[in-house]
N, C-alpha and C. Protein backbone atom coordinates (compact mmCIF):
# COMPACT_ATOMS: atom_id res chain seq x y z
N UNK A 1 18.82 20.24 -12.95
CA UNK A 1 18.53 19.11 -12.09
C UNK A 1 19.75 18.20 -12.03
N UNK A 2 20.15 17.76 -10.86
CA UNK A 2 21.03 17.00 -10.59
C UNK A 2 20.68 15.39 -11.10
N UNK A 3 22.24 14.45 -11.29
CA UNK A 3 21.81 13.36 -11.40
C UNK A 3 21.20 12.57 -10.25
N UNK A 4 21.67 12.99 -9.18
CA UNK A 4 20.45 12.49 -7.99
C UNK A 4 19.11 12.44 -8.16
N UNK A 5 18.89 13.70 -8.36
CA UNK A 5 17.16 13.92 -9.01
C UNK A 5 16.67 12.89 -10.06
N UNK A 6 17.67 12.66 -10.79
CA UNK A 6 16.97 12.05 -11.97
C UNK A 6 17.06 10.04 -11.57
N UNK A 7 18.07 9.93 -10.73
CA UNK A 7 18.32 8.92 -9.90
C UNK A 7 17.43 7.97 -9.31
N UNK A 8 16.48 9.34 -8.35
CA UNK A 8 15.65 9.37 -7.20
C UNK A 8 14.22 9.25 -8.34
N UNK A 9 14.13 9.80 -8.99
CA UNK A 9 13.26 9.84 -10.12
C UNK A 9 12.98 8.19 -10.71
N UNK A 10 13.89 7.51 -11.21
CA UNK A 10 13.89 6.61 -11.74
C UNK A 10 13.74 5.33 -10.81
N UNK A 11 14.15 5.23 -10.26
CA UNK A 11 13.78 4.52 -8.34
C UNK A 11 12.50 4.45 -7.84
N UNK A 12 11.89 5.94 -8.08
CA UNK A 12 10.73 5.94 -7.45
C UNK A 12 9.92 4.99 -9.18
N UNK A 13 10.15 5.35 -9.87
CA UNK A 13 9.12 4.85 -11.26
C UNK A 13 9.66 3.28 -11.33
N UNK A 14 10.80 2.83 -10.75
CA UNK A 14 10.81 1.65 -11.15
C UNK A 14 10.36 0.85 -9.55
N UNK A 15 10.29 1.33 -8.94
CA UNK A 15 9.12 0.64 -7.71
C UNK A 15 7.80 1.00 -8.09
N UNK A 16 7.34 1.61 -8.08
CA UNK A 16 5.70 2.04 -8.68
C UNK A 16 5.52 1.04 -9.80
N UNK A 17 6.48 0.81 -10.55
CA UNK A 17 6.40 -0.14 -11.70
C UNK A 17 6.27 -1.40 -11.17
N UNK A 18 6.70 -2.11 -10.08
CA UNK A 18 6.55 -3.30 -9.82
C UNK A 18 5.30 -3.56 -8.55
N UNK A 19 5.28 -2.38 -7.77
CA UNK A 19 4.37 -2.41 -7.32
C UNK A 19 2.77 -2.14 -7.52
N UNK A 20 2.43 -1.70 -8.41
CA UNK A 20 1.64 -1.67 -9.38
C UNK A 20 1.43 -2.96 -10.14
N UNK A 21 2.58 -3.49 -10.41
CA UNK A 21 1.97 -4.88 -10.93
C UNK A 21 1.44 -5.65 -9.80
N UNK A 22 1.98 -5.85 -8.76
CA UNK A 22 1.25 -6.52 -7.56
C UNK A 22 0.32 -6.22 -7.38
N UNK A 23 0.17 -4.89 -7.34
CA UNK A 23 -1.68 -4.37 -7.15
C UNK A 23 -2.83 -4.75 -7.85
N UNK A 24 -2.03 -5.30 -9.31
CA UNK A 24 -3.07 -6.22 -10.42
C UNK A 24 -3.35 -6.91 -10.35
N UNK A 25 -1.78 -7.66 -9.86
CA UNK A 25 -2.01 -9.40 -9.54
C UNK A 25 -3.05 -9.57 -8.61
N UNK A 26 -2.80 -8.72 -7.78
CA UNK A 26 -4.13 -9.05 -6.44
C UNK A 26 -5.04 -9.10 -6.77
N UNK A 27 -5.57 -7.78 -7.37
CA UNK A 27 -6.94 -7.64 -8.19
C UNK A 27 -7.49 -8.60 -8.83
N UNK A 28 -6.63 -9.36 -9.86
CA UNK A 28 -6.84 -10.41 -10.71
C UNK A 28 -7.59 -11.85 -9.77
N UNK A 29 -6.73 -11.58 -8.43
CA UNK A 29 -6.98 -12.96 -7.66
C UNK A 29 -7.66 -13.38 -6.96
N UNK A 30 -8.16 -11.72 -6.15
CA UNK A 30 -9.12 -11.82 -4.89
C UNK A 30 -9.96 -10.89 -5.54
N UNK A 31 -10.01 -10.42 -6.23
CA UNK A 31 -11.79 -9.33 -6.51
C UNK A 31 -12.60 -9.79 -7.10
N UNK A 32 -13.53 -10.59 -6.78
CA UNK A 32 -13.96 -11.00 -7.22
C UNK A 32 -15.67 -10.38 -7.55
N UNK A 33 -16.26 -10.67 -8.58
CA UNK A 33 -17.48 -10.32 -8.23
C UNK A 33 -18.39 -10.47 -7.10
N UNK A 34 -18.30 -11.72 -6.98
CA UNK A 34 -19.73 -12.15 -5.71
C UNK A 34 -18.41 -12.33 -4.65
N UNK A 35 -17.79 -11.72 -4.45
CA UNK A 35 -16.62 -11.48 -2.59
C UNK A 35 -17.82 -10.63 -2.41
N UNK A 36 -17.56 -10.65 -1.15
CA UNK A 36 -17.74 -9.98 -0.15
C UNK A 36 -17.44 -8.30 0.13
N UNK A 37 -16.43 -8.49 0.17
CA UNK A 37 -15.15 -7.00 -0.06
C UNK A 37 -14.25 -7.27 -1.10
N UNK A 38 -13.68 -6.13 -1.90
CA UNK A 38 -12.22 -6.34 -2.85
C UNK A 38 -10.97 -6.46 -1.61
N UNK A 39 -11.21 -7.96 -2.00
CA UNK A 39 -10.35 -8.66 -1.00
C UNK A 39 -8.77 -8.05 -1.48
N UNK A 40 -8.56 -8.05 -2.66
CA UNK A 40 -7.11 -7.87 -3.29
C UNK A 40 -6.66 -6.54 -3.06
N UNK A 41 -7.54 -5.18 -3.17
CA UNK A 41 -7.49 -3.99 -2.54
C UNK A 41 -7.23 -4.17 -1.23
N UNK A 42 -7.69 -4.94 -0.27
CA UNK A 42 -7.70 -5.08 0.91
C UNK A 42 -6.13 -5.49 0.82
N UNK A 43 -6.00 -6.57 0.75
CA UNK A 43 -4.41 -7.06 0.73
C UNK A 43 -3.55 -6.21 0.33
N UNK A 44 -3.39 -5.96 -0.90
CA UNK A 44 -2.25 -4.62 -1.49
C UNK A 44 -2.40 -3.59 0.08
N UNK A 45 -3.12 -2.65 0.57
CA UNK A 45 -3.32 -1.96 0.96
C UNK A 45 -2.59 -2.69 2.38
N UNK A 46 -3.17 -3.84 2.89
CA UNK A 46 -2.67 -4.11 4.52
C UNK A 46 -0.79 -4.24 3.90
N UNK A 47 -0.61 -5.16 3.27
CA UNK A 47 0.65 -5.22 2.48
C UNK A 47 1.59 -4.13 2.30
N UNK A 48 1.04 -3.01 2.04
CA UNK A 48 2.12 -1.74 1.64
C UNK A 48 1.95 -1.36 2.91
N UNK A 49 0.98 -1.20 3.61
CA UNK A 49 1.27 -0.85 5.13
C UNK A 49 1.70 -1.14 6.07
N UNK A 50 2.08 -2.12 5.94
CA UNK A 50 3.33 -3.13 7.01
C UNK A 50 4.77 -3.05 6.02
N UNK A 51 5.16 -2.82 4.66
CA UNK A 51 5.65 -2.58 4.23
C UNK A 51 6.47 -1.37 4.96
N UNK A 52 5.71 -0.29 4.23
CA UNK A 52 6.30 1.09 4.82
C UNK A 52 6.49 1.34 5.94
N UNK A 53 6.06 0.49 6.63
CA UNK A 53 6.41 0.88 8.21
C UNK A 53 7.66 -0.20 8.93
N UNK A 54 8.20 -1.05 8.11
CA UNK A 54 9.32 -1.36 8.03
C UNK A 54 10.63 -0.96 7.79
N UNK A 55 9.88 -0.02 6.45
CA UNK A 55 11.27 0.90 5.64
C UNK A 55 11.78 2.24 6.70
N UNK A 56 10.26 2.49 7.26
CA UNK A 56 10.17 4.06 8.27
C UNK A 56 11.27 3.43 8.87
N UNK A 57 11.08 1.98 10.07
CA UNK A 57 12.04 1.92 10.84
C UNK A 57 13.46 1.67 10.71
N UNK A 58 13.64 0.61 9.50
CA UNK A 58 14.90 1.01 8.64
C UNK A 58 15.43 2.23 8.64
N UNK A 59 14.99 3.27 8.40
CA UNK A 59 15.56 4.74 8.18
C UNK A 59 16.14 5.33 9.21
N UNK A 60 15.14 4.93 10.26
CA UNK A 60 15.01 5.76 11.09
C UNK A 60 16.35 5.35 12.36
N UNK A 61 16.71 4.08 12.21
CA UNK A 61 17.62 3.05 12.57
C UNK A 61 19.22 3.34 11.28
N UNK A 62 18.48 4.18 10.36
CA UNK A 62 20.10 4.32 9.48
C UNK A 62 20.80 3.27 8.70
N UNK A 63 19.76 2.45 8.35
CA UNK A 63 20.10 0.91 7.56
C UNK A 63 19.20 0.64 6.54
N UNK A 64 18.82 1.83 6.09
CA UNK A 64 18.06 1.90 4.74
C UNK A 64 18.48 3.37 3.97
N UNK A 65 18.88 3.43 3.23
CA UNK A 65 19.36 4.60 2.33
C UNK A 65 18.26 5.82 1.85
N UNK A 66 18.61 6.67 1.57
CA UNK A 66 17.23 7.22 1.10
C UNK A 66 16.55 7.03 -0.01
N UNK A 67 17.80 6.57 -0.66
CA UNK A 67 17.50 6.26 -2.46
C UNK A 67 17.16 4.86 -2.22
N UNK A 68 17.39 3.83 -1.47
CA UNK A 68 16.31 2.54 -1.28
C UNK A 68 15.17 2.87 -0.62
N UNK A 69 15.09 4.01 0.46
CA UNK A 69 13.56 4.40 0.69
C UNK A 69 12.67 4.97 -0.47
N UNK A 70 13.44 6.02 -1.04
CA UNK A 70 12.97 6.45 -2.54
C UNK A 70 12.14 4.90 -3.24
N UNK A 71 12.86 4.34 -3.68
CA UNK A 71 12.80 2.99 -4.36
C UNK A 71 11.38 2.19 -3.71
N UNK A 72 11.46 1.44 -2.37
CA UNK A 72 10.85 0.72 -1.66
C UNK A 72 9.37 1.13 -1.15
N UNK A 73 9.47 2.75 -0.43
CA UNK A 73 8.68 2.99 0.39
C UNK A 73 7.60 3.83 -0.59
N UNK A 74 8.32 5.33 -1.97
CA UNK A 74 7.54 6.09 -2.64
C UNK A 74 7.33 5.20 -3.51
N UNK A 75 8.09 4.39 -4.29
CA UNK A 75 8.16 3.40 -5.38
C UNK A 75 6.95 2.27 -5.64
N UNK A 76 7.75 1.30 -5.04
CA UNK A 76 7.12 0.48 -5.06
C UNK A 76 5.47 0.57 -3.80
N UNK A 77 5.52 0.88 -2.64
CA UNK A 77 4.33 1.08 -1.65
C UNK A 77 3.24 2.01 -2.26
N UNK A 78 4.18 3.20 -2.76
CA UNK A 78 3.04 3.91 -3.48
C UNK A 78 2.33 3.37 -4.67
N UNK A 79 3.23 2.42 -5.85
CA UNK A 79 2.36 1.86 -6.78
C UNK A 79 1.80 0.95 -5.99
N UNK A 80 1.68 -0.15 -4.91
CA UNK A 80 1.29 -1.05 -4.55
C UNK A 80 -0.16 -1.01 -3.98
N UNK A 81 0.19 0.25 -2.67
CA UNK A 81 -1.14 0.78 -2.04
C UNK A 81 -2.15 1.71 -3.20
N UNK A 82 -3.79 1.41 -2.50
CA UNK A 82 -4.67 1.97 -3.26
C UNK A 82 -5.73 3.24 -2.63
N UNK A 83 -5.40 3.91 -2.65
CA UNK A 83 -6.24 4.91 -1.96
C UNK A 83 -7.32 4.93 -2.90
N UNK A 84 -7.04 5.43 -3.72
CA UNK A 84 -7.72 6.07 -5.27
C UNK A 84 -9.05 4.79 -5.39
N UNK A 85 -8.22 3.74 -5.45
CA UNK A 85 -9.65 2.72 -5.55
C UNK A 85 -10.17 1.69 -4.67
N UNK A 86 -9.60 2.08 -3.21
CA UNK A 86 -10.03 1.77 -2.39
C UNK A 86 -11.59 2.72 -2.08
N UNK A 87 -11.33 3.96 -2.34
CA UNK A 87 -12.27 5.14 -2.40
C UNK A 87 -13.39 4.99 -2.97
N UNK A 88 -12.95 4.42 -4.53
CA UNK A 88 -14.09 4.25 -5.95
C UNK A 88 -14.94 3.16 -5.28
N UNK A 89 -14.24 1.92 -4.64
CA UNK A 89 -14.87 0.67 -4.34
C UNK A 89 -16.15 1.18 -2.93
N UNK A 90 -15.67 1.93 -2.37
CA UNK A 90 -16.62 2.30 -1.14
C UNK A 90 -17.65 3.39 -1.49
N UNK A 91 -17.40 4.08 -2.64
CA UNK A 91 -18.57 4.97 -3.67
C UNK A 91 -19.41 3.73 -4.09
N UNK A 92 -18.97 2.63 -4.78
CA UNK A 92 -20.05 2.29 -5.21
C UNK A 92 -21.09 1.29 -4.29
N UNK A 93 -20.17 0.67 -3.28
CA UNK A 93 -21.27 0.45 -1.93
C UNK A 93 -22.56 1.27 -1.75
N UNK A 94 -21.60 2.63 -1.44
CA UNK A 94 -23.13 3.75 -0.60
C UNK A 94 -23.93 3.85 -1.98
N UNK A 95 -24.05 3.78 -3.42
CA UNK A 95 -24.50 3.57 -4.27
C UNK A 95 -25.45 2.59 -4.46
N UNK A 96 -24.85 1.14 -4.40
CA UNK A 96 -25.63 0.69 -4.64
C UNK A 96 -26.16 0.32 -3.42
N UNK A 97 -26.28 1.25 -2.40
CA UNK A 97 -26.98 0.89 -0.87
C UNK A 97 -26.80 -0.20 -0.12
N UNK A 98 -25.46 -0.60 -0.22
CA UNK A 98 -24.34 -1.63 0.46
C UNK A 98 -23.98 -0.77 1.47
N UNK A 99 -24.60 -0.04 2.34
CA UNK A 99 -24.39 0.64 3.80
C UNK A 99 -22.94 -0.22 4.47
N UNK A 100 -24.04 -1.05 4.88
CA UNK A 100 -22.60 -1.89 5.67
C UNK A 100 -21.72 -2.70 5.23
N UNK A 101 -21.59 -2.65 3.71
CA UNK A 101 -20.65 -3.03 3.63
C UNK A 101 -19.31 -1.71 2.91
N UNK A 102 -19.83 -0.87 2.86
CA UNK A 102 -19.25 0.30 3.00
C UNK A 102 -18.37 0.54 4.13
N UNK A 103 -19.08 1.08 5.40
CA UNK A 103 -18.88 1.16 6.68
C UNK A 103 -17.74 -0.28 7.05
N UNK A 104 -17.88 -1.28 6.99
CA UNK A 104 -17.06 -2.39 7.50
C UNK A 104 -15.51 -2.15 6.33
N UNK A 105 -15.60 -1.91 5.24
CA UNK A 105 -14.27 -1.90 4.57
C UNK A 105 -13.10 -0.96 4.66
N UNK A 106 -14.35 0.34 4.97
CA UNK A 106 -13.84 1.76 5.39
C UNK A 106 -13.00 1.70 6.62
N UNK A 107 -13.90 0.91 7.65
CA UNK A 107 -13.19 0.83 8.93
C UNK A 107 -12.01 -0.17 9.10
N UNK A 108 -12.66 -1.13 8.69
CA UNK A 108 -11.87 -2.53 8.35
C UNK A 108 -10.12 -1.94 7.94
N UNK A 109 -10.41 -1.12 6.67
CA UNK A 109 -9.21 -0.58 6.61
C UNK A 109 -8.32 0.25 6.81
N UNK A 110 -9.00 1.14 7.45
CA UNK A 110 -7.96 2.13 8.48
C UNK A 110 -7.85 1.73 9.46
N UNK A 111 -8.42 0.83 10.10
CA UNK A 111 -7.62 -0.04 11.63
C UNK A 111 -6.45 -1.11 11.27
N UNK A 112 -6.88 -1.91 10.07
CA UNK A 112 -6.46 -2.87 10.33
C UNK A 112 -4.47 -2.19 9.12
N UNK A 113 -4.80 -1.52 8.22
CA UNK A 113 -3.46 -0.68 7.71
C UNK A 113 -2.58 0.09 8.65
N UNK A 114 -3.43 0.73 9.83
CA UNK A 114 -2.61 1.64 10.58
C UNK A 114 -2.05 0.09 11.74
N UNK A 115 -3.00 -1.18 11.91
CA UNK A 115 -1.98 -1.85 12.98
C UNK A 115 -0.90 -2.42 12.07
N UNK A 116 -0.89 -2.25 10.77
CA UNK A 116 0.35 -2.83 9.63
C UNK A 116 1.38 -2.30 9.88
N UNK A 117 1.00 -0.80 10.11
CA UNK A 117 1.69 0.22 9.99
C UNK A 117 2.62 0.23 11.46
N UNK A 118 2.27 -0.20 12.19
CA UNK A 118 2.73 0.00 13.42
C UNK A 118 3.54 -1.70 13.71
N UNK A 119 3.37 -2.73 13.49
CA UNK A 119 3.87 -4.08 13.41
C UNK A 119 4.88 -3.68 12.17
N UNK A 120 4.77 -3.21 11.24
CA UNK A 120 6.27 -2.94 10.48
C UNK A 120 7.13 -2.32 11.20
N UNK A 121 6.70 -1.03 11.75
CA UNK A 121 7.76 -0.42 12.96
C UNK A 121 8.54 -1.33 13.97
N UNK A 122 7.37 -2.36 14.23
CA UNK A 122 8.23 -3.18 14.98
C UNK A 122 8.59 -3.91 14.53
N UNK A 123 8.61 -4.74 13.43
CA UNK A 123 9.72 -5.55 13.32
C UNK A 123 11.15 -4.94 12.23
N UNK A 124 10.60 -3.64 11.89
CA UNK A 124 11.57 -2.85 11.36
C UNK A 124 12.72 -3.01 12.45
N UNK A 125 12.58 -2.85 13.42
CA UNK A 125 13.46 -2.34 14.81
C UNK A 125 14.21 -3.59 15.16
N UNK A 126 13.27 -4.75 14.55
CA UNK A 126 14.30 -6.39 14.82
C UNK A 126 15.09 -6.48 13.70
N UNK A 127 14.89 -6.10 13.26
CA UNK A 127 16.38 -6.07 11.66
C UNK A 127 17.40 -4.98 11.95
């Protein structure tokens, strides 16, 4: 393995490392028991998705490196965003027969991450 590899390696773990702590902090701030929705899941999640779709356009524009995409976009977005317990949180809705509030978080957040996703593109493109 090249030192790139191990480079690209350490980049990606030291964004996951900080982004991951943000994902706590949130947790810590907005999840609350009696919310509504895990507001802080919600945030991390709209957050890394306007994120990464900044870095996409960075790249894609040639003013972001790969080893700062490494860093920024697998790194830190991937520790930041929550699939994994965005998932657990909408199991225990249909569980505890929170229908709609299942259905509204589910949706809530694949519309409102993919328009993140697409407003990072664009203002990726103004930098």
């Amino acid at each position: 393995m090249t030192g790139t590899f191990w480079l690209g390696f350490g980049a990606a773990g030291l964004g996951a490392f900080f982004g991951g702590c943000l994902r706590s902090l949130f947790s810590d701030w907005f999840n609350h028991a009696k919310a509504y929705l895990p507001y802080g899941t919600l945030a991390a999640n709209l957050l890394g998705s306007l994120l990464i779709g900044i870095f996409a356009a960075l790249v894609a524009k040639g003013e972001l490196s790969q080893m700062a995409n490494t860093l920024l976009a697998g790194g830190f977005c991937g520790g930041l965003t929550t699939f994994s317990t965005f998932s657990l949180e909408n199991l225990k809705y249909f569980k505890q027969g929170k229908t709609g509030h299942a259905v509204l978080y589910w949706c809530g957040s694949v519309v409102l991450c993919l328009a993140c996703v697409y407003l990072g593109l664009a203002l990726g493109k103004l930098f």
